[in-house]
Protein backbone atom coordinates (compact mmCIF):
# COMPACT_ATOMS: atom_id res chain seq x y z
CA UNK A 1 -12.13 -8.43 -15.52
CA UNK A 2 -14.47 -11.34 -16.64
CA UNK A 3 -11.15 -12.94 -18.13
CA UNK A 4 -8.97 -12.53 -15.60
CA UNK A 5 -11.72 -13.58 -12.85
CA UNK A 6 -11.19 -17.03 -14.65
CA UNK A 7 -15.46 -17.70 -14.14
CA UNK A 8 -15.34 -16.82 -10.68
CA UNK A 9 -17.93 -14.60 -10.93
CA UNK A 10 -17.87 -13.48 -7.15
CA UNK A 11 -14.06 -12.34 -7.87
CA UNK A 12 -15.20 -10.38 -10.91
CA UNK A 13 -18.06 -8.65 -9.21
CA UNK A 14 -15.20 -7.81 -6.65
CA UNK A 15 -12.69 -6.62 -8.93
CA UNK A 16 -15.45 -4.54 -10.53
CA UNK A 17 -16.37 -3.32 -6.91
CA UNK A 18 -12.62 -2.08 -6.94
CA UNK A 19 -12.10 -0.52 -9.67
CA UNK A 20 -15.07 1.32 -9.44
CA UNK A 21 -14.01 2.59 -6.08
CA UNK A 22 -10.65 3.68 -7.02
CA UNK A 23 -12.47 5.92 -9.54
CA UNK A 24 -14.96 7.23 -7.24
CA UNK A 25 -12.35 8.08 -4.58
CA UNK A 26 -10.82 9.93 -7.27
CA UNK A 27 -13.39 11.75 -9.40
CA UNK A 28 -15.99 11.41 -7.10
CA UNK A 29 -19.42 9.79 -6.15
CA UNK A 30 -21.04 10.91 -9.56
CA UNK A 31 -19.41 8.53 -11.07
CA UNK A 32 -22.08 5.98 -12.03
CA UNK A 33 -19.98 2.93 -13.47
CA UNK A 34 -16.81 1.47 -14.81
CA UNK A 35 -18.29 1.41 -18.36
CA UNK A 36 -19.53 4.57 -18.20
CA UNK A 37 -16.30 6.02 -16.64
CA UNK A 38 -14.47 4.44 -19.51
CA UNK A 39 -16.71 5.94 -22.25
CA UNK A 40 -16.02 9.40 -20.69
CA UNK A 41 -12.33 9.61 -21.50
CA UNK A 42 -10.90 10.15 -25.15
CA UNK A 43 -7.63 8.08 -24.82
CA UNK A 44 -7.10 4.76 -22.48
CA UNK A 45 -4.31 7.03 -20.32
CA UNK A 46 -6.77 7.58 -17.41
CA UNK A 47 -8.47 4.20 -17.25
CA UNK A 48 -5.33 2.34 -17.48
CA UNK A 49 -4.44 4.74 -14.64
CA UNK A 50 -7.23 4.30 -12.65
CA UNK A 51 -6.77 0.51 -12.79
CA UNK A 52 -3.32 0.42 -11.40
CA UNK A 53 -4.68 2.27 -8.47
CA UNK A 54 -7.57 -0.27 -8.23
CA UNK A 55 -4.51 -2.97 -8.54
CA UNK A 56 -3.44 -0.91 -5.08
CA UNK A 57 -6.71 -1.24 -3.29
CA UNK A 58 -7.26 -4.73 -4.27
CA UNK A 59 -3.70 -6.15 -2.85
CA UNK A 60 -4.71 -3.63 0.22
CA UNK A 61 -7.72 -5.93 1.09
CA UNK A 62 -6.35 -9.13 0.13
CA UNK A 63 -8.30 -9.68 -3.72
């Protein structure tokens, strides 16, 4: 996100904001972090996943 956020460190902190909703919204309010979401799953299947639907709610509020 850093990268693509070009320095624009309020649009990373967005993005980040995001993402971690569109995993929260689907595994729930445990979920304590991107990172830490990341670190939970064995393969990159579900994160990549999860980051399309992010993609979703990002174009949805005009990121």
């Amino acid at each position: 996100m850093r990268k693509g956020a070009g320095g624009d460190r309020g649009l990373e902190v967005d993005a980040a904001a995001v993402v971690l909703d569109a995993i929260r919204r689907r595994f729930g309010d445990h979920v304590e972090s991107v990172p830490a979401f990341n670190d939970a799953h064995g393969t990159d299947r579900i994160p990549l996943r999860m980051l399309d639907q992010a993609a979703g709610l990002a174009d949805a509020r005009g990121l």
